[in-house]
Protein backbone atom coordinates (compact mmCIF):
# COMPACT_ATOMS: atom_id res chain seq x y z
CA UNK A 1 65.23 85.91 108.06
CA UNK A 2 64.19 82.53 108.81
CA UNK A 3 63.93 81.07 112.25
CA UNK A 4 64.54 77.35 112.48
CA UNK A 5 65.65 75.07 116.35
CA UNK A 6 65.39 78.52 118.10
CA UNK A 7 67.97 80.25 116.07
CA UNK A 8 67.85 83.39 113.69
CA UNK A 9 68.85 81.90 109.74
CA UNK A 10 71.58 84.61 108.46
CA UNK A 11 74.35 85.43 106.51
CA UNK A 12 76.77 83.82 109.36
CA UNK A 13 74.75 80.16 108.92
CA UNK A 14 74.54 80.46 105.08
CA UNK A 15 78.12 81.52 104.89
CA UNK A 16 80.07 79.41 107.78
CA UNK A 17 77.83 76.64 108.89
CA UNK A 18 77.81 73.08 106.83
CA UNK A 19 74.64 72.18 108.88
CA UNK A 20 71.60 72.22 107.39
CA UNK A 21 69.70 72.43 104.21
CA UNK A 22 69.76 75.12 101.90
CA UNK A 23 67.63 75.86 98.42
CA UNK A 24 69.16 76.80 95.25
CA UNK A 25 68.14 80.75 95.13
CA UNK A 26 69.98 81.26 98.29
CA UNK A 27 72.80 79.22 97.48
CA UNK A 28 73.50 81.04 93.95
CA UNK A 29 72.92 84.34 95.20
CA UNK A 30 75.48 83.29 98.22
CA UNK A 31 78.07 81.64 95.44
CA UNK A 32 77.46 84.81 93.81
CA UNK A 33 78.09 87.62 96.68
CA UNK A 34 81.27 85.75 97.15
CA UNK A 35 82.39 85.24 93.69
CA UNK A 36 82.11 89.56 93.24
CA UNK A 37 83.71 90.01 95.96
CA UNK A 38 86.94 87.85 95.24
CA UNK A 39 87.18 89.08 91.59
CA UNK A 40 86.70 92.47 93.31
CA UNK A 41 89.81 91.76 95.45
CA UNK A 42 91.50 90.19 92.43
CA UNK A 43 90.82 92.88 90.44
CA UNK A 44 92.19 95.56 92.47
CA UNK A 45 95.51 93.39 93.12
CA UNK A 46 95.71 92.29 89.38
CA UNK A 47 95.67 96.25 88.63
CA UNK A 48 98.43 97.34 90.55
CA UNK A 49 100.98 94.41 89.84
CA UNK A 50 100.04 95.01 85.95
CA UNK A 51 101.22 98.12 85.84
CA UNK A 52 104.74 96.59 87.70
CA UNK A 53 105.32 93.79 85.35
CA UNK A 54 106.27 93.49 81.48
CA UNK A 55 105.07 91.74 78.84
CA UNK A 56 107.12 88.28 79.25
CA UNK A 57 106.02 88.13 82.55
CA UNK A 58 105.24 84.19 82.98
CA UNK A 59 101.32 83.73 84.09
CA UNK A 60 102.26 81.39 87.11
CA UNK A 61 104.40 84.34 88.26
CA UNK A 62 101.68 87.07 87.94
CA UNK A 63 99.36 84.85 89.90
CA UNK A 64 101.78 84.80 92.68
CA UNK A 65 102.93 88.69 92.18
CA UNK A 66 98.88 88.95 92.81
CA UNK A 67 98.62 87.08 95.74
CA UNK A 68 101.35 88.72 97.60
CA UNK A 69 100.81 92.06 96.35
CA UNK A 70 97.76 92.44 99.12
CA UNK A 71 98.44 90.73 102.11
CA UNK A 72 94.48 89.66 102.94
CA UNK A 73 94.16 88.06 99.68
CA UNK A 74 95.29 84.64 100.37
CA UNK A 75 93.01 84.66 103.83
CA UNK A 76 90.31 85.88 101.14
CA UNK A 77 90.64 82.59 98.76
CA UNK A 78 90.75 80.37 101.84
CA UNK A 79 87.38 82.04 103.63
CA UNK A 80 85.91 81.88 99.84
CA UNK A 81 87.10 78.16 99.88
CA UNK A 82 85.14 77.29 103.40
CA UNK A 83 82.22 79.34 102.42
CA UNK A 84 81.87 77.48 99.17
CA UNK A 85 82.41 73.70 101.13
CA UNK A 86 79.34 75.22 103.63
CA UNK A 87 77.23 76.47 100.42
CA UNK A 88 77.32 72.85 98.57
CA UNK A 89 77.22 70.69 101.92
CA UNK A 90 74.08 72.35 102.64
CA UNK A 91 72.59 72.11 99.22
CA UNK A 92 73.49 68.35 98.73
CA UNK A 93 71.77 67.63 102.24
CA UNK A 94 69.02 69.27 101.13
CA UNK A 95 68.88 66.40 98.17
CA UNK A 96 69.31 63.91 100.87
CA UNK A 97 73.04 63.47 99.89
CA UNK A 98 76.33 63.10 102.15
CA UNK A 99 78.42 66.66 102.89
CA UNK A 100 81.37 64.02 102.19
CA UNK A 101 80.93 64.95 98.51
CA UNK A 102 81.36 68.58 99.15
CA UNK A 103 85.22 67.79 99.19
CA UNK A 104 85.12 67.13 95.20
CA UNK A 105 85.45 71.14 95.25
CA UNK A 106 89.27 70.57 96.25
CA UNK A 107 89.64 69.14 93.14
CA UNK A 108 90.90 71.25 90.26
CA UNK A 109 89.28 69.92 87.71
CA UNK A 110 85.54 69.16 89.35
CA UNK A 111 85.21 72.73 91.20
CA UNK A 112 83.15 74.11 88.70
CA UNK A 113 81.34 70.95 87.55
CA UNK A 114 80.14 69.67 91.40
CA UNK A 115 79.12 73.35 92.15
CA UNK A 116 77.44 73.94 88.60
CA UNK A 117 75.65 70.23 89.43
CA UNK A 118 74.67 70.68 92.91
CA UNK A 119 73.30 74.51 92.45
CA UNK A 120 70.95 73.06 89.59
CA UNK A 121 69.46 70.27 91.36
CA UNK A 122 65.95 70.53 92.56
CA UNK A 123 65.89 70.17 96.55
CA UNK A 124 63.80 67.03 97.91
CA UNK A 125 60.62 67.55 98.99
CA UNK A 126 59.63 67.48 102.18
CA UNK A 127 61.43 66.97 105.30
CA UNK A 128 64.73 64.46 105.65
CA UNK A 129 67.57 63.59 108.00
CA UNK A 130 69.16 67.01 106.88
CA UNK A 131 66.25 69.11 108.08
CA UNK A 132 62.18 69.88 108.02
CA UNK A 133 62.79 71.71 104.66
CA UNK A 134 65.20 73.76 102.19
CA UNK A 135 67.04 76.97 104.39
CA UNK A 136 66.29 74.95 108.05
CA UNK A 137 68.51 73.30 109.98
CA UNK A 138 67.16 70.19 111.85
CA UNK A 139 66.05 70.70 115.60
CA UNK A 140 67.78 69.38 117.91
CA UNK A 141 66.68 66.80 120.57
CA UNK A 142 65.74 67.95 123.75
CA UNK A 143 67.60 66.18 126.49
CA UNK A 144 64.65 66.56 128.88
């Protein structure tokens, strides 16, 4: 993995830091990881609560029959939520944008749309106030 400012790039600064810059192959194959693992979750919950409920079972009810049918599931969605606001404030810094826009993903209807938009975008070239380049983090100033 990369090394940027003295520190090791991983799976811990792709997933959980907003700092930085970040190019789109590691940022769909992060957004990815994470989506197969919460429909893996889902999946397993969904399976068990099926086979409780009946036919006229309202949807809104089977969501929450899900959700508290496996206790780790709602810490799940929230993690998935954070590692989602790290994954697009990192790729719209490295366009040179504001992380401030990463909290359109809160929003219902523009999830999907702002990460679809922000995943496709080509990263700027060269070095900006973000970082040197695409998967870096900017060094820090020495206070010598």
């Amino acid at each position: 993995m990369a090394k940027a400012a003295g520190r090791k790039l991983g799976i811990l600064w792709l997933f959980f830091s907003p700092v930085g810059r970040v190019s789109r192959e590691p940022f769909w194959l992060a957004m990815a990881l994470m989506w197969c693992v919460m429909f893996l979750a889902f999946y397993v919950s969904a399976g068990t609560v099926l086979n409780q409920a009946d036919a006229q079972t309202p949807t809104a009810d089977l969501i929450n029959m899900v959700m508290a049918s496996n206790g780790i599931l709602p810490i799940m969605v929230m993690l998935s939520k954070w590692f989602e606001v790290a994954l697009v404030v990192k790729r719209l810094h490295d366009r040179g944008w504001s992380g401030l826009f990463a909290l359109l993903v809160f929003l219902p209807l523009l999830s999907i749309p702002v990460v679809l938009f922000v995943g496709l975008q080509p990263s700027q070239p060269g070095a900006n106030r973000f970082g040197p380049r695409p998967n870096s983090v900017p060094e820090r100033k020495s206070s010598t």
